[in-house]
Protein backbone atom coordinates (compact mmCIF):
# COMPACT_ATOMS: atom_id res chain seq x y z
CA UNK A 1 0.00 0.00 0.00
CA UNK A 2 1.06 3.57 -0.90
CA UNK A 3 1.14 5.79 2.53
CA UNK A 4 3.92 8.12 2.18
CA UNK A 5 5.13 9.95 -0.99
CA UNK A 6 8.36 12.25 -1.53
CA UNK A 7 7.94 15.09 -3.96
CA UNK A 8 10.61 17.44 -5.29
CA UNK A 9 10.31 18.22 -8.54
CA UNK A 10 12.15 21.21 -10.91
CA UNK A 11 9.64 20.40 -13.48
CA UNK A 12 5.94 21.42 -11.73
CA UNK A 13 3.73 20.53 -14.24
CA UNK A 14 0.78 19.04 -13.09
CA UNK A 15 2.18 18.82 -9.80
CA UNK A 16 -0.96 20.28 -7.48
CA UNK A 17 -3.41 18.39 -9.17
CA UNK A 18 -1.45 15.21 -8.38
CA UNK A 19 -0.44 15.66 -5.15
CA UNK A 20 -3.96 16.64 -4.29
CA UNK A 21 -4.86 13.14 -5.94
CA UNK A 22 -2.40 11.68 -3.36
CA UNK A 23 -3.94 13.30 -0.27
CA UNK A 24 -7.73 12.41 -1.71
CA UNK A 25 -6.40 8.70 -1.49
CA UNK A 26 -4.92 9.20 2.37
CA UNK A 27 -1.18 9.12 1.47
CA UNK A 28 0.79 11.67 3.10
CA UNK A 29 3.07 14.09 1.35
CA UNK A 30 6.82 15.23 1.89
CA UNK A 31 8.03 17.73 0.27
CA UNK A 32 11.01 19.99 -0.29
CA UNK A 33 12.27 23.87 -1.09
CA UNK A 34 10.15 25.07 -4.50
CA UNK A 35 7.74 22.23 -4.45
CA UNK A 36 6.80 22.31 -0.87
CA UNK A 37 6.39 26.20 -1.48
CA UNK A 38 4.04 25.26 -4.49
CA UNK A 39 1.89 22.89 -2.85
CA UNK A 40 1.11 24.76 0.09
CA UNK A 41 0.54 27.93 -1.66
CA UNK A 42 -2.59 25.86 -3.43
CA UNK A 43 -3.88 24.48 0.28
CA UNK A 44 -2.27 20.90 -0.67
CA UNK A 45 -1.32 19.30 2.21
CA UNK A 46 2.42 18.32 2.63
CA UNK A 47 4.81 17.89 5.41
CA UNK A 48 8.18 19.11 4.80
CA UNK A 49 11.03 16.89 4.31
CA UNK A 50 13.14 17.95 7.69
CA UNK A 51 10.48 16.47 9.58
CA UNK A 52 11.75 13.34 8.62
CA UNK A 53 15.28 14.03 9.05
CA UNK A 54 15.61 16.21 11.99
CA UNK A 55 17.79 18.51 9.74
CA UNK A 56 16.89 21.99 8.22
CA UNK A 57 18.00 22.46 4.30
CA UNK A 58 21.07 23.49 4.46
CA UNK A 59 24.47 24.80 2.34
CA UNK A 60 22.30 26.51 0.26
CA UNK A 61 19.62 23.52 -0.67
CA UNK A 62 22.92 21.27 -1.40
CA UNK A 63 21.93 19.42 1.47
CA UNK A 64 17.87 18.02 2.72
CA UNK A 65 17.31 15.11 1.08
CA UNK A 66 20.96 13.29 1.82
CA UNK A 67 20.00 11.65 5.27
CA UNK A 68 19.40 7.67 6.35
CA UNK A 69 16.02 8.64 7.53
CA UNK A 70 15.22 9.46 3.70
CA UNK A 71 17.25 6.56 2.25
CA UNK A 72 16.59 4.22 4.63
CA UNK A 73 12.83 4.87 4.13
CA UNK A 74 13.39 4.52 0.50
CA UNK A 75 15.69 1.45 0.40
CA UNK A 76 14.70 -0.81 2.76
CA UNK A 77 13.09 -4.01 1.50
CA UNK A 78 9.95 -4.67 3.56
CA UNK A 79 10.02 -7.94 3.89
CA UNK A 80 13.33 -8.14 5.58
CA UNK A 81 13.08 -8.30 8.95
CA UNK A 82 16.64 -7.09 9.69
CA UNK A 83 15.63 -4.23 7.41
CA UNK A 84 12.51 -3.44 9.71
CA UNK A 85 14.12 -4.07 12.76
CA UNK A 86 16.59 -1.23 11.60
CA UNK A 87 13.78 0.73 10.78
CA UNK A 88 11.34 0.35 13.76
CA UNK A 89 15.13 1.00 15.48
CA UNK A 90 16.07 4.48 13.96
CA UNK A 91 12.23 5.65 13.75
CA UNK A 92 12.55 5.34 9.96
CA UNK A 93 9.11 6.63 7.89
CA UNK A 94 8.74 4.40 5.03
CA UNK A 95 8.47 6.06 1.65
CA UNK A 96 6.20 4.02 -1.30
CA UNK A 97 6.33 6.78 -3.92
CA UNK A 98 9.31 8.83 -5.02
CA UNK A 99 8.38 11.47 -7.32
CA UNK A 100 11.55 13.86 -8.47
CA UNK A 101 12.92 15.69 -11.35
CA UNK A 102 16.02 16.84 -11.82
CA UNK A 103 17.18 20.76 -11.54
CA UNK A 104 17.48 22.27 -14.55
CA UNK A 105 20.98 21.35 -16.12
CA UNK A 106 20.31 21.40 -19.32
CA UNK A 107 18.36 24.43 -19.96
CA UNK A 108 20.99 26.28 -17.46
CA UNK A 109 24.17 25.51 -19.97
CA UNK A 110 21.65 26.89 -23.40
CA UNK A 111 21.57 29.90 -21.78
CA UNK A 112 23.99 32.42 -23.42
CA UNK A 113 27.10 33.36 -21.84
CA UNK A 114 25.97 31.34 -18.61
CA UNK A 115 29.04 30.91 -16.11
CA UNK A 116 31.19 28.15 -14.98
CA UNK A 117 29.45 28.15 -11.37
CA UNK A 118 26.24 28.57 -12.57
CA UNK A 119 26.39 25.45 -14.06
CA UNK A 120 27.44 23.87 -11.54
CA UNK A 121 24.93 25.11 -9.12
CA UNK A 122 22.39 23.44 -11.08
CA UNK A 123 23.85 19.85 -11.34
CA UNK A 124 21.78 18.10 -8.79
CA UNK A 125 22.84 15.60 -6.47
CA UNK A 126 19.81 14.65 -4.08
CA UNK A 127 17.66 14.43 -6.91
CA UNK A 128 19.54 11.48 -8.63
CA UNK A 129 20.40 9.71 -5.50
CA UNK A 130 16.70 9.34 -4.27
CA UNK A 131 15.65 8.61 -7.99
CA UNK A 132 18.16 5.73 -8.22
CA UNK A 133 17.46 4.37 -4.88
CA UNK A 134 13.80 4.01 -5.48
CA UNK A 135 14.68 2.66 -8.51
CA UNK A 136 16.71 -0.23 -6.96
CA UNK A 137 14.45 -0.91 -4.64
CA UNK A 138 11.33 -0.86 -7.05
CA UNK A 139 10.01 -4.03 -6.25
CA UNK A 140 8.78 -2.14 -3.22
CA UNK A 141 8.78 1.62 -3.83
CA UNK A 142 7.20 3.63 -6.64
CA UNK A 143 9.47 6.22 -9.06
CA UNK A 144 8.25 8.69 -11.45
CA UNK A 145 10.13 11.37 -13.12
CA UNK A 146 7.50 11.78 -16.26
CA UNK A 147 4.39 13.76 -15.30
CA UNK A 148 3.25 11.84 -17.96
CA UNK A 149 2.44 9.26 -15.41
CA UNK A 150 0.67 11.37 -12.98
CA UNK A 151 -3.05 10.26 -14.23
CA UNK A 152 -2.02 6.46 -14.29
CA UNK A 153 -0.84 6.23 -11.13
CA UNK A 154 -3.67 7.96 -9.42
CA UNK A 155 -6.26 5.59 -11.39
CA UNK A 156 -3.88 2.37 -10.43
CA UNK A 157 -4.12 3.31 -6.52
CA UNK A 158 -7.67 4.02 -6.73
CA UNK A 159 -7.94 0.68 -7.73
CA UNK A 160 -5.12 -1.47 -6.12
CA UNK A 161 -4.39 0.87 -3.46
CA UNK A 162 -0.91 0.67 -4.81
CA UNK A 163 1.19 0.35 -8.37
CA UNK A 164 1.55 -3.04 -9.91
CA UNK A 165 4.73 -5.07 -10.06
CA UNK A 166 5.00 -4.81 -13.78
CA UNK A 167 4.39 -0.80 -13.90
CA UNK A 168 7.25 -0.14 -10.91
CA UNK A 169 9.82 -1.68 -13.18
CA UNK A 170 8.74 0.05 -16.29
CA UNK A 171 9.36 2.96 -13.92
CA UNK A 172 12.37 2.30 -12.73
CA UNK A 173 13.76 1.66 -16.09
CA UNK A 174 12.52 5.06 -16.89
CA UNK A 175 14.47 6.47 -13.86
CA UNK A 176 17.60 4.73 -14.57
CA UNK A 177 17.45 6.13 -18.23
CA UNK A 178 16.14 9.61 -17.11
CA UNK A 179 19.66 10.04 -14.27
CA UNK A 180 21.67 8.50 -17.27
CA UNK A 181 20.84 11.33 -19.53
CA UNK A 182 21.02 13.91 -16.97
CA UNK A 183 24.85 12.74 -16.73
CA UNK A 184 25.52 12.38 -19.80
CA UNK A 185 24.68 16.06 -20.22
CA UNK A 186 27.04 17.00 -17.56
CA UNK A 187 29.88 14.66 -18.81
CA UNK A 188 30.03 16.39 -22.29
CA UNK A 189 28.90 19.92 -20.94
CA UNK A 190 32.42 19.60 -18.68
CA UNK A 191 34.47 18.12 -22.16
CA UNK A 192 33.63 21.31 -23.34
CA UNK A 193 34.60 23.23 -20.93
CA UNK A 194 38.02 21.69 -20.64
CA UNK A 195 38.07 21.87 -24.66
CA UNK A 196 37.91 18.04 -25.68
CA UNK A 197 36.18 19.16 -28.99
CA UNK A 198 33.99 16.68 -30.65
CA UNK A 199 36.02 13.61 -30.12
CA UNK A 200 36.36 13.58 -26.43
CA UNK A 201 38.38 9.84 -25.32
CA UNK A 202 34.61 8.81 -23.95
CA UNK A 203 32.08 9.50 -26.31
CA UNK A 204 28.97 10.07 -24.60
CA UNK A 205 25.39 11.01 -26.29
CA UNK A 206 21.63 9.93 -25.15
CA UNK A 207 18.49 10.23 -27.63
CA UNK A 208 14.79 10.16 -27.12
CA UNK A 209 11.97 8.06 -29.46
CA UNK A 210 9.98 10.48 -31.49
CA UNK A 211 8.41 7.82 -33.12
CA UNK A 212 8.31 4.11 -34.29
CA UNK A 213 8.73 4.13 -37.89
CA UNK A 214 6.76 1.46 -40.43
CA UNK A 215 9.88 0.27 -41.11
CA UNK A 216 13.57 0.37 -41.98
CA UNK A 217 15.27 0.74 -45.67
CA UNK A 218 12.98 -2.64 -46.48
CA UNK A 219 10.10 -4.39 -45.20
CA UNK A 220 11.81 -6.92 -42.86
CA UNK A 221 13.62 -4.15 -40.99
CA UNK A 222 12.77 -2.91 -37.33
CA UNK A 223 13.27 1.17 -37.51
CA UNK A 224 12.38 4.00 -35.31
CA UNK A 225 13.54 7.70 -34.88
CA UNK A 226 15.32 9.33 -32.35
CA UNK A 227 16.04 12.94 -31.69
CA UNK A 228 19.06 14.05 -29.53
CA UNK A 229 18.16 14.40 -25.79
CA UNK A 230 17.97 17.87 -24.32
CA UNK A 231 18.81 19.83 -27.65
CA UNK A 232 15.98 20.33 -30.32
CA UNK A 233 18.07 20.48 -34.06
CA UNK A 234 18.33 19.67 -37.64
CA UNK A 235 15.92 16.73 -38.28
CA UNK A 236 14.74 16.30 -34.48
CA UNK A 237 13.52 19.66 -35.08
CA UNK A 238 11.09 19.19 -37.75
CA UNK A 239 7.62 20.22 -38.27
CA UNK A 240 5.26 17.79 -40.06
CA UNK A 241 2.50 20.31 -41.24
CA UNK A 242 0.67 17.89 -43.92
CA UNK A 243 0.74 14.33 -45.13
CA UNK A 244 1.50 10.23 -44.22
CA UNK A 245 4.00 9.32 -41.70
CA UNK A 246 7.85 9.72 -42.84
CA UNK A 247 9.88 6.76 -43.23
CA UNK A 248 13.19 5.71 -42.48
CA UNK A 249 14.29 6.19 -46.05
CA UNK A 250 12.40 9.58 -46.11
CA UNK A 251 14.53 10.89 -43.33
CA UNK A 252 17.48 9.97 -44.19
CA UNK A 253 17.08 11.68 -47.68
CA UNK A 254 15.68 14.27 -46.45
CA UNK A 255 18.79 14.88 -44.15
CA UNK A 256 20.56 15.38 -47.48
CA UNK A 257 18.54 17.02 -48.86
CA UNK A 258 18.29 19.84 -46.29
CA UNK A 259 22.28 19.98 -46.07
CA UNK A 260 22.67 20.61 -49.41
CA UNK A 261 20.05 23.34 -50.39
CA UNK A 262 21.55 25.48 -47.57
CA UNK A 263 24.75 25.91 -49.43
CA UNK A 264 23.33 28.62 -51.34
CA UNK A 265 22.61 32.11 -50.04
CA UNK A 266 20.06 32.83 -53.42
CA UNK A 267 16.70 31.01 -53.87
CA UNK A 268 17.72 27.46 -54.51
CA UNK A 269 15.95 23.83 -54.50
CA UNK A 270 16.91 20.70 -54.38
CA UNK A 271 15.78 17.48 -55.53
CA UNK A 272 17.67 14.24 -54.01
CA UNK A 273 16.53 10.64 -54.75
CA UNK A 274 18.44 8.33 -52.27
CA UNK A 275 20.51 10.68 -51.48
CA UNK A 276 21.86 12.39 -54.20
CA UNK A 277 20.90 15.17 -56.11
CA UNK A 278 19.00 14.37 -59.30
CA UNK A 279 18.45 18.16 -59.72
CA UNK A 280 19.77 21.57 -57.72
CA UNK A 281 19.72 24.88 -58.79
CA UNK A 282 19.51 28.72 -58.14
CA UNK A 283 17.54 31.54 -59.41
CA UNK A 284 16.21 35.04 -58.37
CA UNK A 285 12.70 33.64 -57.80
CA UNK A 286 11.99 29.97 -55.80
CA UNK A 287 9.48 28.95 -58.59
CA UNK A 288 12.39 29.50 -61.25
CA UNK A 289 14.76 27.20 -58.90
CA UNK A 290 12.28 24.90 -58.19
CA UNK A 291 11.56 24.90 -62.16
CA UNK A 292 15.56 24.39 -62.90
CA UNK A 293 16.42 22.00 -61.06
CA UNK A 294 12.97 19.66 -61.76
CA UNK A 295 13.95 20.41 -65.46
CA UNK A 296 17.61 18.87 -64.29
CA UNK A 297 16.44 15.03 -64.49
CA UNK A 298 12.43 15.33 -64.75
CA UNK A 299 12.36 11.62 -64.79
CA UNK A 300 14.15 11.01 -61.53
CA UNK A 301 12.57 13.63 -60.06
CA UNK A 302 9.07 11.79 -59.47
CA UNK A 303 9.01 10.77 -56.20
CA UNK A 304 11.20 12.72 -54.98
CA UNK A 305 12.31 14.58 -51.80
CA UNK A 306 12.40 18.60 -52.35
CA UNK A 307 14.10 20.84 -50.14
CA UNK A 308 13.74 24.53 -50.69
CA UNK A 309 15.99 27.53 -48.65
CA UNK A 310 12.98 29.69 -49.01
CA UNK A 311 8.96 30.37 -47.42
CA UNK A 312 7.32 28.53 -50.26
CA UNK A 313 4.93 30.80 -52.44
CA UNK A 314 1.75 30.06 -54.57
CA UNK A 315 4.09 29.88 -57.35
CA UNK A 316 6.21 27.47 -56.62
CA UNK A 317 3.87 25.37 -54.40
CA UNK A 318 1.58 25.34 -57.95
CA UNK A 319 4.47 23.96 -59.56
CA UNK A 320 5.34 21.32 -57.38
CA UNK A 321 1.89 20.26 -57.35
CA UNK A 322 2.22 19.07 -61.20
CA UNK A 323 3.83 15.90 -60.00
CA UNK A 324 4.58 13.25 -57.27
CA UNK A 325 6.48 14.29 -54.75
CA UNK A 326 7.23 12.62 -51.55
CA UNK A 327 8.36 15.27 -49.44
CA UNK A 328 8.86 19.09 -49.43
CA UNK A 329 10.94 20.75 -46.77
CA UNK A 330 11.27 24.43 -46.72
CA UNK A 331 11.78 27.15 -43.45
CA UNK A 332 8.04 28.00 -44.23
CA UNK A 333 4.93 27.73 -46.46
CA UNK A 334 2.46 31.19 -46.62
CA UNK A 335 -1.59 29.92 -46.20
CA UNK A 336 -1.80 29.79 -49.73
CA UNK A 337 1.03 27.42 -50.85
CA UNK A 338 0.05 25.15 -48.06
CA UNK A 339 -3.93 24.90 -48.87
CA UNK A 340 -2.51 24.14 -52.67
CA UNK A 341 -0.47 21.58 -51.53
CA UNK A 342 -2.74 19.83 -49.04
CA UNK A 343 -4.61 19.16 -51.66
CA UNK A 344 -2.41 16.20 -52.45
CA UNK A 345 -3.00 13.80 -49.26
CA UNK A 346 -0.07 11.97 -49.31
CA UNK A 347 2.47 14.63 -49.34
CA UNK A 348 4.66 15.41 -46.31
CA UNK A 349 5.29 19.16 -45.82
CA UNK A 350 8.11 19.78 -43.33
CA UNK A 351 8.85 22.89 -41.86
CA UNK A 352 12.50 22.81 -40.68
CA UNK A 353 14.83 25.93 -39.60
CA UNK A 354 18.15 25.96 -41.19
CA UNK A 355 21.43 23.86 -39.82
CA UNK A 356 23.32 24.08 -37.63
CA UNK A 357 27.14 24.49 -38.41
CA UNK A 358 29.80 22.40 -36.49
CA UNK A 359 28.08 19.52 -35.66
CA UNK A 360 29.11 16.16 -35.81
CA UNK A 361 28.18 12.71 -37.68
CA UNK A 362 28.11 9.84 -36.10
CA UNK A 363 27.73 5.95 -37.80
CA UNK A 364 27.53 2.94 -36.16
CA UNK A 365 30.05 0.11 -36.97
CA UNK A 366 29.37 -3.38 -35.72
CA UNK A 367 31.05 -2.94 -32.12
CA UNK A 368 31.55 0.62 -31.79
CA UNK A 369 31.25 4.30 -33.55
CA UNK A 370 32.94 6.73 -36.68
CA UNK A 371 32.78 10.35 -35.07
CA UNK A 372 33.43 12.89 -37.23
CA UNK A 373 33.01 16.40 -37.76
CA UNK A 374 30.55 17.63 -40.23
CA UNK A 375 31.86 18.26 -43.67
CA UNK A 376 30.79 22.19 -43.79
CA UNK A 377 34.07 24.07 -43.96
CA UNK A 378 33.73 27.33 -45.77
CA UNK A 379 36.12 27.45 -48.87
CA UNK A 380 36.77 30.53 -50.81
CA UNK A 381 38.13 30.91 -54.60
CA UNK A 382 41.50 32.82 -53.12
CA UNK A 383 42.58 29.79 -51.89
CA UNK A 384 42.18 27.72 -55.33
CA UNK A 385 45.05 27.30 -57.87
CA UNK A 386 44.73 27.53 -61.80
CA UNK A 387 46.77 24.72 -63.26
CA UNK A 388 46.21 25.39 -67.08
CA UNK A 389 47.15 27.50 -69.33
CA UNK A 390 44.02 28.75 -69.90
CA UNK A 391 42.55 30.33 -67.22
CA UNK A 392 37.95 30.06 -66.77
CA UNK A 393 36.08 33.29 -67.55
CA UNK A 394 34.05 34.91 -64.25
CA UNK A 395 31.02 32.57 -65.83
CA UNK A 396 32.92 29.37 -65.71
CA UNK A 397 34.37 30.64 -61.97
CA UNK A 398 30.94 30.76 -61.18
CA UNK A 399 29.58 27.75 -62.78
CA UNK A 400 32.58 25.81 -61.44
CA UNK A 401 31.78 27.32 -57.44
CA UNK A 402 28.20 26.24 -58.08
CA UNK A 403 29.56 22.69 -59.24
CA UNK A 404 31.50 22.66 -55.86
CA UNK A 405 29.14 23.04 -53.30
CA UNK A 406 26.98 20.19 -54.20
CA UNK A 407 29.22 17.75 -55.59
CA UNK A 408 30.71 17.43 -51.67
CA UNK A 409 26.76 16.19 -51.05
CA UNK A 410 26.96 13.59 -53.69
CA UNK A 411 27.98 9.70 -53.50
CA UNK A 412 31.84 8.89 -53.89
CA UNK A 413 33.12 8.63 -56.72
CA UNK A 414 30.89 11.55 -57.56
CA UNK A 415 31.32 13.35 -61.13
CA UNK A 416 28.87 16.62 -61.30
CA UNK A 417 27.93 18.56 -64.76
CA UNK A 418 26.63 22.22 -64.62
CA UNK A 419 26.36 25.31 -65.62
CA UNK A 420 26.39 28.40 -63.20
CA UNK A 421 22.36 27.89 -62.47
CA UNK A 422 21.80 24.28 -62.19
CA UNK A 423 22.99 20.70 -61.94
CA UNK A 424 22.90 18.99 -66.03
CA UNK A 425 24.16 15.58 -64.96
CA UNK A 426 25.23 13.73 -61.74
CA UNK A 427 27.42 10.48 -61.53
CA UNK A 428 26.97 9.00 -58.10
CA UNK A 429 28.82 6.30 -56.35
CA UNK A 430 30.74 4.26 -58.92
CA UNK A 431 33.60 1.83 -58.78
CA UNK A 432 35.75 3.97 -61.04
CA UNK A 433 35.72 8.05 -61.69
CA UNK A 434 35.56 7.84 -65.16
CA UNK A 435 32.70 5.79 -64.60
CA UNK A 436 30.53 8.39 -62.83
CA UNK A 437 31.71 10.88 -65.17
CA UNK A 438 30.40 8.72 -67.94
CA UNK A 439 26.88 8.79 -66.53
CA UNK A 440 26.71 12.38 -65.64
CA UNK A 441 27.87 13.52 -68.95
CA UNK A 442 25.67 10.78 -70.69
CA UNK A 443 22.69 12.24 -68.54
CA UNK A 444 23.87 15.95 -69.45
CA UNK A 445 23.66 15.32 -73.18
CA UNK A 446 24.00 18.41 -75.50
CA UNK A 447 23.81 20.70 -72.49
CA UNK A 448 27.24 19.13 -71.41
CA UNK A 449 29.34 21.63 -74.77
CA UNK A 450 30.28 24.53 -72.70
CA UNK A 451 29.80 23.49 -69.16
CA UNK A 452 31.78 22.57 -66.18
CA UNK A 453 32.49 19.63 -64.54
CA UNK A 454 33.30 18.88 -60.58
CA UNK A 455 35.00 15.80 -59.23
CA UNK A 456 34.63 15.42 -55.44
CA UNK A 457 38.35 13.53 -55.64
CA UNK A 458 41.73 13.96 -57.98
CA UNK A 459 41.55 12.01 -61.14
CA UNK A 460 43.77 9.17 -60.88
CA UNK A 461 44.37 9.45 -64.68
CA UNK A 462 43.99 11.18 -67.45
CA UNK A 463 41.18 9.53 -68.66
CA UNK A 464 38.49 11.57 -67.07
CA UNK A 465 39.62 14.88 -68.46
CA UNK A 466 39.53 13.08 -72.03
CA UNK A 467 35.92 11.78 -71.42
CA UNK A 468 34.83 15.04 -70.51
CA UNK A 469 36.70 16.79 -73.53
CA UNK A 470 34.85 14.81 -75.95
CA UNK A 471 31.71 15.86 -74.12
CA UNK A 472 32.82 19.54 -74.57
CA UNK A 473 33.19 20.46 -71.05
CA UNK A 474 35.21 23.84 -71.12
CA UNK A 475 35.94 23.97 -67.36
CA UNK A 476 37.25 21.50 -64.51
CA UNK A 477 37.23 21.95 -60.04
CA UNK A 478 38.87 18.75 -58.74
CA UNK A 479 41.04 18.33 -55.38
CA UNK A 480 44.49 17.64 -56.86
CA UNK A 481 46.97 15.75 -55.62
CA UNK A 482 47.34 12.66 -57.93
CA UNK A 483 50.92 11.41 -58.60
CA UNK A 484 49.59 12.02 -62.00
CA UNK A 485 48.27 15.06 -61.78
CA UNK A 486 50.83 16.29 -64.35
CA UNK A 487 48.67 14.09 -66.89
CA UNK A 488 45.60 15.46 -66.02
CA UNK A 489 46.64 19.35 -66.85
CA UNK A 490 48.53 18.14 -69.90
CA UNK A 491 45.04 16.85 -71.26
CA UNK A 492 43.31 19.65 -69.95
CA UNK A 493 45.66 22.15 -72.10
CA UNK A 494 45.65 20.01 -75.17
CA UNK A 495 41.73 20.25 -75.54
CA UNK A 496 41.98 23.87 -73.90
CA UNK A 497 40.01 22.74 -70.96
CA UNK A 498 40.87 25.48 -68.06
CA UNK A 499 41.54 23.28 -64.17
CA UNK A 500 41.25 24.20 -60.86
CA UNK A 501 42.41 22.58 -58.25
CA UNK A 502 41.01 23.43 -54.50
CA UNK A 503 43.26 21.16 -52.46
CA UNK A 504 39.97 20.32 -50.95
CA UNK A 505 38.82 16.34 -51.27
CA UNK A 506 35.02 15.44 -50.56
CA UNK A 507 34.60 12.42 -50.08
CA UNK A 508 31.06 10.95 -49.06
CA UNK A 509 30.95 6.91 -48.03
């Protein structure tokens, strides 16, 4: 049977209603600092904790829950009589219901410029220690940290006069996970402080289910998604506004996607199918990218995931409407774009604020982790070299930067064909360069005579540069830094082909 209950809680929600739940049923209340203050203030009964103890808060708060008299009512297994003895002994309360949250850590360290001490102040200690006792000792006690569980519990003593077996370990598990996270937090808020950057020798990270997903890449795979504990970004941030669950496959796509439009500073759009682009471009209006870049590879583009660096207009929501899209992403949608588009019931519209710079990546290996930090570095033409005689007009420079951002977003070995606008033909992922190159400048066609051409890596031969001659290709951006690098510019001069090399490799496994 539930008698006694401890509550101290940073997070009040709901907290009055339940605790006068609690006294409705006859189970007495204990309570400390804020929460006592709460409580009272709304005529809820509740004792304060130092009743029990014999001790007045001290140290500033450090110190009111830390005492055997709490512990011991907490821990002791009640069908031990050495353990009641001891109690009966030291004039030990027994508590059935632990009810804490944890002081504010995390939203503490996202304020701006908050101090060393600060943070520190507001890593809790009492908290934890009664949540993980009553979680040990949950065969017998009761511990909630989710005032999601507030209405439950007050329906399950109604009817039991206490909490099921099966529901106190659910809840303990909860706890356990709950004081994990809360250190984890800590942990990597102290790394940073000491200036461990994003590969500290422990890597530490806890996530939260927003959702079970249908499932995986295929059918027979389990899949859910996660969003990083304590810190809302990038795709745990999204806003579904319209349309059918995501899947797996949508997210990760649209994680590309969303990385890749935001490259560009003018209206751009994006079109990725499995991850790579099928068509990107810029313009001075969104419709006109949008337009562009669907124009890119029309026939891949069905199906697709759009992402858009733009609020999304009547015009360009009434030409994505012409076809099948899977998803649109964009920072906004005005009333009128979105009542066009909601026409088409299947269609996810996300709403999604832009990324985030310096974070990290993380994939899992069988047995452990890849860290690494994000490939966004910002490069600047300055720093490239021209390695031809024949040097690219202010078009081709900007043509070529255009080819540059996004072929860093696209499959290794990735080729990329443009002009200074939009994508004409993408080679993603093949076994050999020339190989990609071969597909994007198959894919560009006629368009290829006069463009550019990107390569994410240095051309281990020659061969490329004479594949993309014969397509007419009039400028090059590749890495350098082949052993036969020397073959590449020769080629490059003989077809007067003008080469840049940024001394900048891409790759993307």
């Amino acid at each position: 049977m539930i008698k006694n209950a401890l509550l101290s809680v940073s997070d009040k929600t709901g907290i009055v209603d339940f605790a006068r739940g609690l006294v409705a049923l006859g189970v007495t209340i204990y309570s400390t600092g804020g929460t006592l203050k709460v409580l009272t203030d709304a005529g809820v009964s509740a004792t304060p904790v130092e009743s029990l103890t014999g001790f007045p808060e001290m140290m500033d708060g450090r110190v009111k829950t830390l005492h055997p008299k709490v512990h011991g009512g907490i821990l002791a297994v009640r069908d031990n009589a050495d353990h009641r003895t001891a109690m009966e002994a030291h004039n030990m309360e027994p508590i059935d219901l632990v009810v804490v949250n944890l002081y504010p850590f995390r939203e503490t360290i996202a304020k701006p410029n908050v101090s060393l001490e600060e943070a520190i102040e507001n890593i809790d200690i009492g908290g934890p220690t009664m949540v993980r006792s009553a979680a040990k000792n949950h065969a017998y006690v009761g511990v909630v940290v989710n005032p999601e569980h507030y209405e439950t519990i007050i329906s399950m003593i109604k009817d039991y006069g206490e909490l099921t077996k099966e529901y106190r370990f659910v809840l303990a598990k909860e706890a356990f996970a709950h004081t994990a996270a809360y250190d984890v937090a800590i942990a990597n808020y102290m790394s940073s402080v000491i200036g461990e950057g994003p590969t500290p020798p422990v890597y530490l990270s806890a996530y939260e289910k927003v959702s079970d997903l249908r499932y995986g890449e295929n059918p027979h795979q389990q899949a859910a998604f996660y969003k990083e504990f304590g810190h809302t970004h990038g795709m745990g941030a999204l806003k579904q506004l319209h349309g059918k669950e995501l899947s797996y496959n949508n997210i990760v796509d649209m994680e590309a996607a969303w990385n890749m439009v935001w490259e560009f500073a003018d209206p751009a759009a994006c079109i990725i199918k499995h991850t790579n682009p099928c068509g990107a471009a810029v313009a001075e209006s969104l419709r006109d990218a949008y337009v562009n870049a669907y124009e890119a590879d029309s026939i891949s583009a069905f199906g697709g995931i759009v992402a858009l660096n733009r609020e999304v207009d009547v015009a360009t929501a009434e030409e994505m409407a012409k076809i099948f899209l899977e998803v649109i992403m964009a920072p906004a949608f005005t009333d009128e774009a979105l009542t066009i588009l909601k026409e088409k019931k299947q269609i996810r519209l996300i709403e999604l604020s832009k990324p985030e710079l310096g974070q990290v990546t993380v994939k899992k290996v069988s047995g452990g982790l890849l860290v690494q930090t994000e490939d966004d570095i910002v490069e600047n033409r300055a720093n490239y070299k021209v390695v031809t005689k024949v040097q690219p007009t202010e078009e081709q420079w900007k043509a070529l930067e255009f080819a540059w951002k996004l072929v860093k977003h696209v499959k290794s070995n990735a080729i990329l064909v443009s002009n200074e606008k939009r994508t004409l033909g993408v080679g993603a992922g093949q076994m050999n360069r020339v190989g990609s190159a071969k597909i994007a400048l198959e894919q560009a066609g006629e368009l290829a005579d006069g463009a550019v051409l990107a390569s994410d890596a240095f051309f281990p031969f020659g061969d490329t540069v004479t594949t993309a001659a014969e397509h007419g290709i009039k400028a090059i951006i590749q890495p350098g830094g082949s052993i036969r690098d020397e073959e590449s510019i020769k080629v490059a001069d003989e077809h007067g082909i003008a080469m840049v090399f940024t001394d900048m490799r891409h790759f993307r496994h």
